[in-house]
Protein backbone atom coordinates (compact mmCIF):
# COMPACT_ATOMS: atom_id res chain seq x y z
CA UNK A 1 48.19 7.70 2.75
CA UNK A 2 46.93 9.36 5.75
CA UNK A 3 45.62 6.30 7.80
CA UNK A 4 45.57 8.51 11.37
CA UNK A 5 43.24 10.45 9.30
CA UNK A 6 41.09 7.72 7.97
CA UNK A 7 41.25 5.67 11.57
CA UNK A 8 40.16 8.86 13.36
CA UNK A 9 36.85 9.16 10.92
CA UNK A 10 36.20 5.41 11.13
CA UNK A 11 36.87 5.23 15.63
CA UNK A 12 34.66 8.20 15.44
CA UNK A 13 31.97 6.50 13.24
CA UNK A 14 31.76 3.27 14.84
CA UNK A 15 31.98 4.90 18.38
CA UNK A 16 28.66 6.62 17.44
CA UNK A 17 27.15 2.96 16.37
CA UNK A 18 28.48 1.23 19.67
CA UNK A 19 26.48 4.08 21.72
CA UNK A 20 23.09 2.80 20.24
CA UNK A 21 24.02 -0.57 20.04
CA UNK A 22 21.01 -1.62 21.48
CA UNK A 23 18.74 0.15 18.72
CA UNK A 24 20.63 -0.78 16.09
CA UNK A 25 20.83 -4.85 16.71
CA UNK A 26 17.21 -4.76 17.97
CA UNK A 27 15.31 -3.80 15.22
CA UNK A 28 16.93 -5.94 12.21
CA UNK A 29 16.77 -8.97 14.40
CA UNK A 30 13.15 -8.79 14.92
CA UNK A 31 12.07 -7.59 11.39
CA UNK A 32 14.50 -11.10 10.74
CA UNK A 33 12.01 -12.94 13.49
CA UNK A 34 8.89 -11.86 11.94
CA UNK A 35 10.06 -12.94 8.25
CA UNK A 36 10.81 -16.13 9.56
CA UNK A 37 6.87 -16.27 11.47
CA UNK A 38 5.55 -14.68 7.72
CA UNK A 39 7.61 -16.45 4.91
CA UNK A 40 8.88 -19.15 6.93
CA UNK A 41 5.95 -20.37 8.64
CA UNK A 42 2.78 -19.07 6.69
CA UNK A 43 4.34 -19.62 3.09
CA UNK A 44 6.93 -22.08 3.74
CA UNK A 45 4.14 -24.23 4.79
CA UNK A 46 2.79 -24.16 1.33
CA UNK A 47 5.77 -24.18 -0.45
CA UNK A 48 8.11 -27.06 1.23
CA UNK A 49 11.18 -26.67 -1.00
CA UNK A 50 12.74 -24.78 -3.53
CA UNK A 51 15.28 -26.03 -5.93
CA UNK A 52 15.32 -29.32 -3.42
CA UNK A 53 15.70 -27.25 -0.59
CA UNK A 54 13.44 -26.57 2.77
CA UNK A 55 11.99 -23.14 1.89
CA UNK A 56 13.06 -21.59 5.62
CA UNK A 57 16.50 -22.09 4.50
CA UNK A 58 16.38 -20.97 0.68
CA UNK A 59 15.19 -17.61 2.27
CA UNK A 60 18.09 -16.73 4.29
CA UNK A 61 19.98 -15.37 2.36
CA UNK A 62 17.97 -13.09 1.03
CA UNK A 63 17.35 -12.30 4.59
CA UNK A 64 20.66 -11.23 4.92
CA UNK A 65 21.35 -9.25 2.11
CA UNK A 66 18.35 -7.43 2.56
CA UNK A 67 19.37 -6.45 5.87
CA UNK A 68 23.04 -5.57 4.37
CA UNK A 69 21.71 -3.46 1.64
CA UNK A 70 19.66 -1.67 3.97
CA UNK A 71 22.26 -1.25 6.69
CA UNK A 72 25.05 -0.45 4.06
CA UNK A 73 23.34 2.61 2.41
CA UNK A 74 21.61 3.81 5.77
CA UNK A 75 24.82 3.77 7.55
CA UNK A 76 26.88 5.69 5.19
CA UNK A 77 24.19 7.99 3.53
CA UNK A 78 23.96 9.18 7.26
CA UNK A 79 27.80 9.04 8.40
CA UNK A 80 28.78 11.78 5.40
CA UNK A 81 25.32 14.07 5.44
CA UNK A 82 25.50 14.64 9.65
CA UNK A 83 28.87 16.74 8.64
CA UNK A 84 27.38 18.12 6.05
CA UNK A 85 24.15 18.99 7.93
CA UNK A 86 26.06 21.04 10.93
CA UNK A 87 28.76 22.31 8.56
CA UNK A 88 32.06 20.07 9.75
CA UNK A 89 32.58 18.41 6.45
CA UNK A 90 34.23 22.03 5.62
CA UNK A 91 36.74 21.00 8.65
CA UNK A 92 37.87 17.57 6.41
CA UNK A 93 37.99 18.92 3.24
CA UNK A 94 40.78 21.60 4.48
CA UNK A 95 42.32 19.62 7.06
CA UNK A 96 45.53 17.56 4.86
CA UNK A 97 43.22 14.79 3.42
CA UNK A 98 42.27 13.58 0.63
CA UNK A 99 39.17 12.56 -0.70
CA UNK A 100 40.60 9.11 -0.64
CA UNK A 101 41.19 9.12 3.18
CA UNK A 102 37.79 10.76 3.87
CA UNK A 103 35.87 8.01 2.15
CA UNK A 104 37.59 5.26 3.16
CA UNK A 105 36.62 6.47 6.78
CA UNK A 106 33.57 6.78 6.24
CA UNK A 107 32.45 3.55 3.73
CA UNK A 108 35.12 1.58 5.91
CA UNK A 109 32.85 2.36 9.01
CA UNK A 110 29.34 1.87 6.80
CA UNK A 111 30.26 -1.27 6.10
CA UNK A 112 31.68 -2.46 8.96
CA UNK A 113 28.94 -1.70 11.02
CA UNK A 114 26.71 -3.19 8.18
CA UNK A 115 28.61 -7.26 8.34
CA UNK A 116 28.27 -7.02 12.06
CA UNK A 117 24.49 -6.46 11.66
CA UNK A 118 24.59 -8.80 8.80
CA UNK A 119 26.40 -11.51 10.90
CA UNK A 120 24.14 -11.25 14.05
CA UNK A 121 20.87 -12.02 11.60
CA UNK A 122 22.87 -14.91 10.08
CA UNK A 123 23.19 -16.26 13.44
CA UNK A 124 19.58 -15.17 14.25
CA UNK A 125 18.50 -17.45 11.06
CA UNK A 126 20.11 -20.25 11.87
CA UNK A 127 18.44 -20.68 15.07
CA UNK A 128 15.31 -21.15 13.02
CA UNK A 129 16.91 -23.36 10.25
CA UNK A 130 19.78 -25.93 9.85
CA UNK A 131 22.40 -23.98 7.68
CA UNK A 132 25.23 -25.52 5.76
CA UNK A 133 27.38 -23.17 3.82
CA UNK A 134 28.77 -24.65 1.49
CA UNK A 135 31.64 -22.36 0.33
CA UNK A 136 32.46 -19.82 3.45
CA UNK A 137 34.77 -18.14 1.85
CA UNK A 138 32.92 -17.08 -1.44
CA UNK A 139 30.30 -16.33 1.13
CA UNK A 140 32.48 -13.92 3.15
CA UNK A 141 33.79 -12.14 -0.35
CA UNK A 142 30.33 -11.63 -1.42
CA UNK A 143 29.20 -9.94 1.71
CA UNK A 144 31.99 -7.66 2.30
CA UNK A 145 32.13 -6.64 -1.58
CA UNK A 146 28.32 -5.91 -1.36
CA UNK A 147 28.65 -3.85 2.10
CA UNK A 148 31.44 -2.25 0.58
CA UNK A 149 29.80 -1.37 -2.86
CA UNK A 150 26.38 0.05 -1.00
CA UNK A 151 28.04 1.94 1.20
CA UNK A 152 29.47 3.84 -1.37
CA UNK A 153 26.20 3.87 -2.90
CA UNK A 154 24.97 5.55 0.22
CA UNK A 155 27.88 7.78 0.01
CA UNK A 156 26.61 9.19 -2.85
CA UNK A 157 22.51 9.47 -1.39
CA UNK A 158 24.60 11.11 1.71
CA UNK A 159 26.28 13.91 -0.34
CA UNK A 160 23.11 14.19 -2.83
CA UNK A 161 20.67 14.45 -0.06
CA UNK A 162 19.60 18.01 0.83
CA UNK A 163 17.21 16.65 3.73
CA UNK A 164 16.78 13.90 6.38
CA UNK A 165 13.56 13.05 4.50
CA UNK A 166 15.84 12.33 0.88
CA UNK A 167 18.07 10.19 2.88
CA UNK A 168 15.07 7.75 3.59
CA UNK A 169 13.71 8.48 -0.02
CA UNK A 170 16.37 5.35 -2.18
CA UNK A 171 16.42 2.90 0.43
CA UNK A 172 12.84 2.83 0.87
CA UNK A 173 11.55 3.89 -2.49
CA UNK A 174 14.18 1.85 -4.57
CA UNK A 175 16.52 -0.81 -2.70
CA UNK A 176 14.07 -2.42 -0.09
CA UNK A 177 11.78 -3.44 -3.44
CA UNK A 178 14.25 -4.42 -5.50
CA UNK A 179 15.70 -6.92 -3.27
CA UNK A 180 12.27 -8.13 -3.03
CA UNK A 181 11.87 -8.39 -6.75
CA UNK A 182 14.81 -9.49 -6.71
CA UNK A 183 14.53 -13.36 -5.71
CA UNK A 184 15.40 -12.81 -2.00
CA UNK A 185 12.19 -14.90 -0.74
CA UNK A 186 11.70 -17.23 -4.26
CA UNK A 187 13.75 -18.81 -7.54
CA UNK A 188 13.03 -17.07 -10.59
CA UNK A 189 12.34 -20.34 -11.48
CA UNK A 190 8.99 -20.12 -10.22
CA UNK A 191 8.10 -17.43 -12.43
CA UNK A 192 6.48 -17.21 -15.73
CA UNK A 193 9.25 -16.89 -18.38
CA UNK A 194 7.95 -13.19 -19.52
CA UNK A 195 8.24 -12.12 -15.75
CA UNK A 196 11.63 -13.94 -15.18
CA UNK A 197 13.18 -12.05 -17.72
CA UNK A 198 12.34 -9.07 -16.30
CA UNK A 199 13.40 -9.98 -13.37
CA UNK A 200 17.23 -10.56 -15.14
CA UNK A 201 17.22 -6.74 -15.07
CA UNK A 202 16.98 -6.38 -11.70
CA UNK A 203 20.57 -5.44 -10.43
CA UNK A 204 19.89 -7.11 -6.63
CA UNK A 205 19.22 -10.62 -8.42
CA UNK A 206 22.97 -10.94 -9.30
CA UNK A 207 23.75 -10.01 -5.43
CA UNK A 208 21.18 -12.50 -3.86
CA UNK A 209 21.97 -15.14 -6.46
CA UNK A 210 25.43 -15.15 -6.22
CA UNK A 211 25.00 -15.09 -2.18
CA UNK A 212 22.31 -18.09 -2.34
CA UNK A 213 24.81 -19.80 -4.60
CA UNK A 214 28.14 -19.74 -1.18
CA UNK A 215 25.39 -21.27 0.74
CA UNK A 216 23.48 -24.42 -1.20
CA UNK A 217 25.18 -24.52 -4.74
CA UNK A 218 21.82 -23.16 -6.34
CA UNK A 219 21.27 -19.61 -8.21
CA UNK A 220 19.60 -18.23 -10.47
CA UNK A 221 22.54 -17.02 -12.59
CA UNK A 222 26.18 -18.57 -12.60
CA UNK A 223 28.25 -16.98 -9.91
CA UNK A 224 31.09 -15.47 -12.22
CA UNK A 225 28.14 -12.99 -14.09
CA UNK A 226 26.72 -12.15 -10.20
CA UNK A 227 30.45 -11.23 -9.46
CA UNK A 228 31.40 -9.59 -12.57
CA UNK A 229 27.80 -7.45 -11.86
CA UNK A 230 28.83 -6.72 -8.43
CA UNK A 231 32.40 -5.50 -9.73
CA UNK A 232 31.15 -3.46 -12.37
CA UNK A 233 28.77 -1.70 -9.70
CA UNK A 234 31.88 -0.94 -7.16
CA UNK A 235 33.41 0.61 -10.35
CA UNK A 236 30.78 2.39 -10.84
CA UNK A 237 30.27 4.24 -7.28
CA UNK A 238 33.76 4.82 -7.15
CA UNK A 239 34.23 6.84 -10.42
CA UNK A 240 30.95 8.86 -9.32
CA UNK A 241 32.48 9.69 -5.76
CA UNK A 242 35.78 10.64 -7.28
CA UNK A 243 33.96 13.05 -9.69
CA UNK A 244 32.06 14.32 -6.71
CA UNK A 245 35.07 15.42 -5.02
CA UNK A 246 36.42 16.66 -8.36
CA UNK A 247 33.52 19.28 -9.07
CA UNK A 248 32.31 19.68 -5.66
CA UNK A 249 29.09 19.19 -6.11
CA UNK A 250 27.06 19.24 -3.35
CA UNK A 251 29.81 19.55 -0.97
CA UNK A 252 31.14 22.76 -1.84
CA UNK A 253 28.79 26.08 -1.78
C-alpha cells in the first residue's frame, strides 16, 4: 500500500475544503437553523412528542444524516469528476497506484469533510434541544459507516457524471427525498399501515432508524437489520467501484 499516495490525494482534498471553509459550514448550519424555526417550532408545536419524546429532539437526527448524506455524495461526486473534468485523473491512473489508493484518497477525504460538517450541525442542534445520547459509540460507528458508504456512492455519480448539471441530478432528484420519506422528521409509526410499509422499502429508513436508535433507544426497525442494510450497501459500492476500475468505464476514453 501506497499511503504517500493516498495522503497526498486526501491533504490535497481537504486543503481545497479548508480554503472555503466559510461556505461550506455556513450554509448547512443555517438550512439546520431554519428546520429547527419550520419543524421544530411550527410543527413541533402541534406535535409535542414522538415515541415519548419532545419532537425538537426526535428530529435531530434526521437532521444530521440528512446533512451527511448530502455532504457525503456532494463531496466525493465532486473530488473524482474535477480530475476528470480538466483531464488529471489520466496523471493517477499511470502514476504507480492503484485503484485502491486512489479511492481511499478520495472517499477518505469525502467523508471526512462530511463528519466534520455533520458534527458542527450536531452541535448546532443541541443548542436548540437538550440531547442525551444514549450509546456514543454506536452513534459514532453509524455516522462514519454512512459517510463512508455515500461517499463511495458519490464516487460512483462522480465517475458516471458527464456534466456539472448530472452531479446535482442524484442528490437532489433521489437522496434529499428519500431521507425525507424516509422518517428523518416523523416515526413510521404515525403512518397508516399501507404507507408504512412502503416506507420499509425506503433504503434511508434503516440509516435514520438505526441513528435515532444511538441517541433515545427508539427506531423504527431493530438496529442489527439497519446495520446489516448499511453493510450490505458498503458492499455494494465497493464491488461497483472495483468493476469501474476493471473496465474503465467512464474513466478511460
Amino acid at each position: 500500500m501506497n499511503w504517500q499516495s493516498v495522503m497526498a490525494i486526501y491533504r490535497s482534498e481537504m486543503l481545497r475544503f479548508f480554503r472555503t471553509i466559510t461556505q461550506s459550514i455556513v450554509s448547512p448550519v443555517l438550512s439546520t437553523v431554519l428546520y429547527f424555526v419550520v419543524f421544530g417550532s411550527a410543527i413541533g408545536g402541534r406535535i409535542q412528542s414522538v415515541d415519548g419524546i419532545s419532537y425538537g429532539a426526535f428530529i435531530v437526527p434526521g437532521l444530521v444524516m440528512l446533512t451527511l448524506l448530502q455532504q457525503s455524495v456532494s463531496n466525493a461526486s465532486f473530488g473524482i469528476y474535477y480530475p476528470k473534468f480538466i483531464g488529471t485523473i489520466f496523471e493517477h491512473l499511470s502514476a504507480p497506484m492503484s485503484f485502491v489508493e486512489i479511492v481511499m484518497g478520495y472517499v477518505g477525504a469525502a467523508a471526512s469533510k462530511a463528519l466534520f460538517v455533520a458534527s458542527i450541525i450536531l452541535v448546532t442542534a443541541s443548542l436548540f434541544v437538550e440531547l442525551h445520547i444514549m450509546h456514543p459509540v454506536w452513534m459514532v460507528a453509524f455516522l462514519v459507516l454512512t459517510s463512508i458508504s455515500f461517499s463511495l456512492l458519490g464516487f460512483i455519480i462522480g465517475i458516471w457524471a458527464k456534466t456539472f448539471e448530472q452531479l446535482q441530478l442524484i442528490p437532489l432528484l433521489v437522496i434529499t427525498p428519500l431521507v425525507f420519506l424516509g422518517g428523518a422528521f416523523y416515526s413510521t409509526s404515525m403512518l397508516p399501515p399501507a404507507w408504512a410499509t412502503v416506507s420499509h422499502f425506503n433504503p434511508v429508513l434503516y440509516l435514520v432508524s438505526g441513528f435515532r436508535w444511538s441517541f433515545f433507544e427508539v427506531s423504527d426497525v431493530s438496529v442489527g437489520v439497519s446495520l446489516a442494510a448499511i453493510s450490505v450497501f458498503l458492499v455494494a459500492c465497493i464491488a461497483a467501484i472495483w468493476w469501474i476500475f476493471k473496465t474503465g468505464w467512464r474513466i478511460k476514453p
